[in-house]
Structures are given as structure tokens and as C-alpha cells.
N, C-alpha and C. Protein backbone atom coordinates (compact mmCIF):
# COMPACT_ATOMS: atom_id res chain seq x y z
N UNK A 1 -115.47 -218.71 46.47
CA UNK A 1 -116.46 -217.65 46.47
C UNK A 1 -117.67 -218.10 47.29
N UNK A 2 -118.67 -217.38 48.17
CA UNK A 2 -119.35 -217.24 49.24
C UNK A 2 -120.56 -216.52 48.11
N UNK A 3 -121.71 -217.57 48.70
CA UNK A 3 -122.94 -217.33 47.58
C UNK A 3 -123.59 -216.70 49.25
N UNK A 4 -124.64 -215.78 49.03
CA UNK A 4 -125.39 -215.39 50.20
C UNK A 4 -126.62 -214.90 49.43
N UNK A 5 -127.54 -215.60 50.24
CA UNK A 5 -129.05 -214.79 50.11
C UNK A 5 -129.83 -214.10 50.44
N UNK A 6 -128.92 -213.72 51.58
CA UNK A 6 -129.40 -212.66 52.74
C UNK A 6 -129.35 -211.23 52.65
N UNK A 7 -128.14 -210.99 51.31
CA UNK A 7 -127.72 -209.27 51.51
C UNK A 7 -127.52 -208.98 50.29
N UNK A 8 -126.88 -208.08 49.96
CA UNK A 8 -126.54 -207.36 48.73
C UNK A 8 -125.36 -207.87 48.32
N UNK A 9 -124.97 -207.51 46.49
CA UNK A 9 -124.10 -207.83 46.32
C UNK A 9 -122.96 -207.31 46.24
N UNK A 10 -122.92 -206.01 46.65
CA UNK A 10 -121.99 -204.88 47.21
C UNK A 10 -121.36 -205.26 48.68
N UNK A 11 -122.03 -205.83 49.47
CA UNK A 11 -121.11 -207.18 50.78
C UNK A 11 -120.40 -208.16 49.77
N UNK A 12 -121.41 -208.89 49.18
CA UNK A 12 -120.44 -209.73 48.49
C UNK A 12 -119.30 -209.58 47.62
N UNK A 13 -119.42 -208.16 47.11
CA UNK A 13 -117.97 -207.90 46.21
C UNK A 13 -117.02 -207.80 47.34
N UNK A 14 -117.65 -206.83 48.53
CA UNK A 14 -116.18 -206.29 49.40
C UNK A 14 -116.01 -207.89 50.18
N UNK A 15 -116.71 -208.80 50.26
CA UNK A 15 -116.10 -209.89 51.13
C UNK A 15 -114.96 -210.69 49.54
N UNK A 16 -115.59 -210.80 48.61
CA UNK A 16 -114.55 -211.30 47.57
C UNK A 16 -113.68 -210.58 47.13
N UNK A 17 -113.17 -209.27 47.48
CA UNK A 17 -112.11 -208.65 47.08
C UNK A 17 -110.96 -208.97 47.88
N UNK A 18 -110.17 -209.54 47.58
CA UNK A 18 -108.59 -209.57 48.83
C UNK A 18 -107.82 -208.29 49.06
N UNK A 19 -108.57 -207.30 48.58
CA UNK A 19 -107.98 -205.52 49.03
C UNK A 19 -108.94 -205.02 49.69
N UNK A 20 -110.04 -205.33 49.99
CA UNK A 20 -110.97 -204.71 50.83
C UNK A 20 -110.70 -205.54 52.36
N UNK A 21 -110.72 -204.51 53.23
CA UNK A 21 -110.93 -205.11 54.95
C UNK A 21 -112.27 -205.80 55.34
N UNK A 22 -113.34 -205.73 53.96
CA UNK A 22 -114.48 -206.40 54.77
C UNK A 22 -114.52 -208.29 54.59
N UNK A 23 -114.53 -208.92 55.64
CA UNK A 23 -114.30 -210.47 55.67
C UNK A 23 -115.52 -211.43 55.89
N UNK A 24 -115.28 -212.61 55.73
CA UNK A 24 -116.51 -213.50 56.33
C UNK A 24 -115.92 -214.57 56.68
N UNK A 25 -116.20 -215.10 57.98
CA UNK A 25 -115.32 -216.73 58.55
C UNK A 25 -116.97 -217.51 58.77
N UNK A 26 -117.02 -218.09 57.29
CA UNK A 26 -117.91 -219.40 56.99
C UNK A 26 -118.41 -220.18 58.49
N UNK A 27 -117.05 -220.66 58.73
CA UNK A 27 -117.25 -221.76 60.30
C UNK A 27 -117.71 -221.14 61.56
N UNK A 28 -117.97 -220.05 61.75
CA UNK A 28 -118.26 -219.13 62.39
C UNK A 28 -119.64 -217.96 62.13
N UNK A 29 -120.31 -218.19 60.61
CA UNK A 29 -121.07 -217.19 60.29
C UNK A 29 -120.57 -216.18 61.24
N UNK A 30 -119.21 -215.34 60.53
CA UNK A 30 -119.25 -214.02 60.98
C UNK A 30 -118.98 -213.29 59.86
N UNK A 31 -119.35 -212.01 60.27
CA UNK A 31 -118.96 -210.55 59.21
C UNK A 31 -118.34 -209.74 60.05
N UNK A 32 -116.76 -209.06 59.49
CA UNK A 32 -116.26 -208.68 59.78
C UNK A 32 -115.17 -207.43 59.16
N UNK A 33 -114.71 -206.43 60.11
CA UNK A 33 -113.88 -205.61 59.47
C UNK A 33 -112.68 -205.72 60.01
N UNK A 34 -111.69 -206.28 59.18
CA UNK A 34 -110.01 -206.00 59.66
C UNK A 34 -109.37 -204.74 59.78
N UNK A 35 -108.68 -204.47 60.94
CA UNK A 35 -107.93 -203.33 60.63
C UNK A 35 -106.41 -203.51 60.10
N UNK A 36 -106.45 -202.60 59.36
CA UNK A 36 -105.44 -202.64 58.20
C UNK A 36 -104.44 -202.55 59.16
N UNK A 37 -103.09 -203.56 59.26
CA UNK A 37 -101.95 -203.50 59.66
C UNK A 37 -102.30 -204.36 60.88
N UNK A 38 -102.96 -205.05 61.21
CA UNK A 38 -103.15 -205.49 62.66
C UNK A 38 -103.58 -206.69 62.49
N UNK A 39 -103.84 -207.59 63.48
CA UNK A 39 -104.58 -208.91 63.17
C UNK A 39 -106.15 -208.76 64.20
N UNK A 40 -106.39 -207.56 64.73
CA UNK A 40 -107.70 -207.38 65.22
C UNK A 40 -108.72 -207.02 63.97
N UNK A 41 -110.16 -207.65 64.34
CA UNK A 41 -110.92 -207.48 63.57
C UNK A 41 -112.39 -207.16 64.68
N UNK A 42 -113.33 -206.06 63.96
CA UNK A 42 -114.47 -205.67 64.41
C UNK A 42 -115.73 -206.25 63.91
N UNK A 43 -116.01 -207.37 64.78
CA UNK A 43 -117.20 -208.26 64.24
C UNK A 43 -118.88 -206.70 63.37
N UNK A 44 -119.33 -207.16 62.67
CA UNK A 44 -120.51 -206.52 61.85
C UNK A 44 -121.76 -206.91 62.18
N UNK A 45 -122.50 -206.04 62.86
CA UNK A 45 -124.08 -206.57 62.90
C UNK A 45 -124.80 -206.24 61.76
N UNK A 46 -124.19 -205.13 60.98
CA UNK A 46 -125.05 -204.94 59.95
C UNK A 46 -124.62 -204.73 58.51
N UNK A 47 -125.08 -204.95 57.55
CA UNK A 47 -124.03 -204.55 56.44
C UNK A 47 -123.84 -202.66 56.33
N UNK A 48 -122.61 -203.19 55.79
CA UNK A 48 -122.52 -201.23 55.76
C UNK A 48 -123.05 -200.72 54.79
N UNK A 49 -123.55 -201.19 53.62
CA UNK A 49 -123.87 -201.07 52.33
C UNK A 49 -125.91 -201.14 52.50
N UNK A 50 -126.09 -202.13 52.75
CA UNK A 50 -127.80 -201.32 53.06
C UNK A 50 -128.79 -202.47 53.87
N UNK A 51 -127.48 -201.74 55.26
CA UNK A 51 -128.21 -201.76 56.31
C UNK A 51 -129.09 -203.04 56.98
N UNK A 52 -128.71 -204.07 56.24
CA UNK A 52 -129.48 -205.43 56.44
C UNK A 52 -128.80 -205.98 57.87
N UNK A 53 -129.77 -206.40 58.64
CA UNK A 53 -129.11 -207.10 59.83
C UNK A 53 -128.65 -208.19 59.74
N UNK A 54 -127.28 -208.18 59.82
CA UNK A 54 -126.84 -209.97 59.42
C UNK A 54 -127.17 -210.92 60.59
N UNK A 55 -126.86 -212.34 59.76
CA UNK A 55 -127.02 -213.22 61.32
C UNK A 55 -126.28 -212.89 62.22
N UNK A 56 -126.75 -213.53 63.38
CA UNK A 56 -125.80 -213.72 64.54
C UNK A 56 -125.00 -214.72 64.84
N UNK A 57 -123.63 -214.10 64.94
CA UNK A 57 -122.08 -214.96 64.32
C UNK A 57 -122.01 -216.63 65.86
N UNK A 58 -121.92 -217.13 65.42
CA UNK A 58 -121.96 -218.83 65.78
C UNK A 58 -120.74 -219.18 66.79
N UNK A 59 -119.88 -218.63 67.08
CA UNK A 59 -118.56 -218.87 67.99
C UNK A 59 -118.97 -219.37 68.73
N UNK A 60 -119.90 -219.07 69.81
CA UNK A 60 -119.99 -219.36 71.03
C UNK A 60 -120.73 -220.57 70.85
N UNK A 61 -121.62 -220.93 70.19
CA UNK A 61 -121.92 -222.08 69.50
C UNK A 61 -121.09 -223.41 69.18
N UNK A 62 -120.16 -222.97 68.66
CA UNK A 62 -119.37 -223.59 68.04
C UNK A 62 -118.36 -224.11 69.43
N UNK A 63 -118.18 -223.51 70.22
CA UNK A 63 -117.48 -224.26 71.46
C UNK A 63 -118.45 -224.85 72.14
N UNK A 64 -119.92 -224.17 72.19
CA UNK A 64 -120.33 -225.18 73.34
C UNK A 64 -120.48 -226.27 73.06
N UNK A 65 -121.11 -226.79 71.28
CA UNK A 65 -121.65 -227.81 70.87
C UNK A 65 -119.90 -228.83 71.03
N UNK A 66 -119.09 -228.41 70.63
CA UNK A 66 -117.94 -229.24 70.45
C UNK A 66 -117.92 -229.64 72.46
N UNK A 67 -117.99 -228.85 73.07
CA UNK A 67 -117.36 -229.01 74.34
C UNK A 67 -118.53 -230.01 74.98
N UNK A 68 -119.98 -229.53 74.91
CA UNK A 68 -120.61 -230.44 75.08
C UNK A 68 -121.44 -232.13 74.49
N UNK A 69 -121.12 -232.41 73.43
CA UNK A 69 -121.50 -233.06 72.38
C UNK A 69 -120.57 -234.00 72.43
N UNK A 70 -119.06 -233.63 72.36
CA UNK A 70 -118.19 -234.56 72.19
C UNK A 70 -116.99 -234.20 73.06
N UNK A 71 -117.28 -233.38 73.89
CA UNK A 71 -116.35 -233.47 74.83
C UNK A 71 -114.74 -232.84 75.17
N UNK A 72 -114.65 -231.63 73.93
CA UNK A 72 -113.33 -231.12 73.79
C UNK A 72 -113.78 -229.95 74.21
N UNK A 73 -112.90 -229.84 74.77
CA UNK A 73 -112.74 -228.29 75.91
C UNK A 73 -111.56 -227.51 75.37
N UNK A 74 -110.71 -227.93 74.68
CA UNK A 74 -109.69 -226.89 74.24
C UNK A 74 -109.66 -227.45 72.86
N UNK A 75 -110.36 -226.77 71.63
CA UNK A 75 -110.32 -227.35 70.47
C UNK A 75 -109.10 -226.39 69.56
N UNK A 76 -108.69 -225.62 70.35
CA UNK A 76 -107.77 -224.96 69.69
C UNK A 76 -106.10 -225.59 70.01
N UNK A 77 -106.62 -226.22 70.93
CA UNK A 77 -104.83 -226.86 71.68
C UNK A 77 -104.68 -228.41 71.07
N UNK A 78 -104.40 -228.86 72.25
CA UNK A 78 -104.49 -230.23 72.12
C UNK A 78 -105.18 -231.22 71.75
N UNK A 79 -106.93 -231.07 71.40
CA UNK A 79 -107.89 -231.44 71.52
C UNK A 79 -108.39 -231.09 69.77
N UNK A 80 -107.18 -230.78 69.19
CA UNK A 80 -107.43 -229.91 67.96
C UNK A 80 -107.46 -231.17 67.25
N UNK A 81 -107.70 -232.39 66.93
CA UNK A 81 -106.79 -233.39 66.53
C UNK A 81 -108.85 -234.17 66.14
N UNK A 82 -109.13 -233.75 67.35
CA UNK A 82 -110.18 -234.39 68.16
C UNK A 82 -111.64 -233.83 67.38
N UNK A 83 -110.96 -232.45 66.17
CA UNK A 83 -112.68 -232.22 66.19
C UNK A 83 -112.97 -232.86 64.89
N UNK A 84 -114.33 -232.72 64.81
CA UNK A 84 -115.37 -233.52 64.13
C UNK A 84 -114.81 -232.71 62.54
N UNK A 85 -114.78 -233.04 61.40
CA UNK A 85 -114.31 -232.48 60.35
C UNK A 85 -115.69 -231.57 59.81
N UNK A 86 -116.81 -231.97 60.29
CA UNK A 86 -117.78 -230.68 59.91
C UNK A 86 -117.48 -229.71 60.55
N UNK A 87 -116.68 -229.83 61.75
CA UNK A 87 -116.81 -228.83 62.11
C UNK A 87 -115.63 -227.58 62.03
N UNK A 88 -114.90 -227.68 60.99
CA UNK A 88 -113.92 -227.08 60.56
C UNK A 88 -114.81 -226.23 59.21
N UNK A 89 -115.86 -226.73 58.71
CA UNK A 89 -116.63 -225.58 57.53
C UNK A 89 -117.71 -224.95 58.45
N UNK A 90 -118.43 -224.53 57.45
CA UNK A 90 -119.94 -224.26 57.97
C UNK A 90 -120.88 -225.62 57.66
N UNK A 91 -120.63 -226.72 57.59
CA UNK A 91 -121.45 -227.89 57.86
C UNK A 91 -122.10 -228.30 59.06
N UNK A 92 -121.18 -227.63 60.04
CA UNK A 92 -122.31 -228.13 61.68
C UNK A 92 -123.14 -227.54 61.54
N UNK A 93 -123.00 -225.81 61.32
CA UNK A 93 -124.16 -225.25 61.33
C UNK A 93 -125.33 -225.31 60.73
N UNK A 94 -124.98 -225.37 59.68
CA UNK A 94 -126.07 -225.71 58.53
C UNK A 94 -126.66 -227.14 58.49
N UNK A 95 -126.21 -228.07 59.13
CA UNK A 95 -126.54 -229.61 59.31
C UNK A 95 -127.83 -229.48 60.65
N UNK A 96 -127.71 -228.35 61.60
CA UNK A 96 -128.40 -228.04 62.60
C UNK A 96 -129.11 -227.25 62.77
N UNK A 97 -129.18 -226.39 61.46
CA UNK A 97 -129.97 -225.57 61.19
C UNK A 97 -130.22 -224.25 61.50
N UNK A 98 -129.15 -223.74 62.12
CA UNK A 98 -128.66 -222.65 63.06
C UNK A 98 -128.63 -221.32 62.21
């Protein structure tokens, strides 16, 4: 379970329900909506419930610091072996303050 202090707890039920499409990827600070039957998902700038602007989701972050910091350029391939174990949670981020 995903504690947040930022929003309501009507995000937080639909991100803790496993029947609702609304999601959150921790390692990534993202919010997101799955579409049902598919493996595409529509990143969230805002909650749908009231309207709070969420953060801004960390991906691009998350490759540059790996690519530049320590040097893996494909952390999804070969290089997967190679990353830093914070950086598989939300510990980089939060260690950096992001």
C-alpha cells in the first residue's frame, strides 16, 4: 500500500483497488490510467477526483541519472544487471530529493 500526502484519498482507494484502471509506478512517480484489455496506459497530470496537480512523473530522470552517473545506456537490456538497486524503488528519487 502507497501512503501519499499530496492528494485525496479517493486516488488512493482507486490506485489500491486491483479492479480499478487507475495505477501508480513508485520508481517512476507516475499516475496513470490503463486501458482495459491493452497494455497501453495514459500518464495523469491531474487527479480525476479533485483536481490536484500531481508531480511530474521521473522517467526521463531516471535514464538520464542512470546513463549519466554510472554509465548504462540500455538499463532495460543488457545493462539491466548493472543498475544501482535504489534504483529499482522510489529510493533514487527520494534520496535526491526530486
Amino acid at each position: 500500500m502507497q501512503f501519499f500526502t499530496n492528494c485525496c484519498a479517493a486516488l488512493q482507494y482507486q490506485i489500491d483497488n486491483p479492479y480499478c484502471p487507475v495505477g501508480y509506478n513508485s520508481k517512476w512517480r507516475e499516475y496513470s490510467i490503463q486501458d482495459i484489455g491493452s497494455t497501453s496506459i495514459s500518464l495523469m497530470t491531474f487527479c480525476p477526483n479533485c483536481s490536484y496537480r500531481l508531480p511530474h512523473p521521473l522517467r526521463d530522470n531516471w535514464f538520464d541519472i542512470l546513463e549519466g552517473d554510472y554509465n548504462i545506456e540500455d538499463p532495460a537490456g543488457k545493462n539491466k544487471k548493472n543498475i544501482p538497486l535504489e534504483f529499482l524503488t522510489d529510493e533514487w528519487w527520494r534520496k535526491r530529493h526530486l
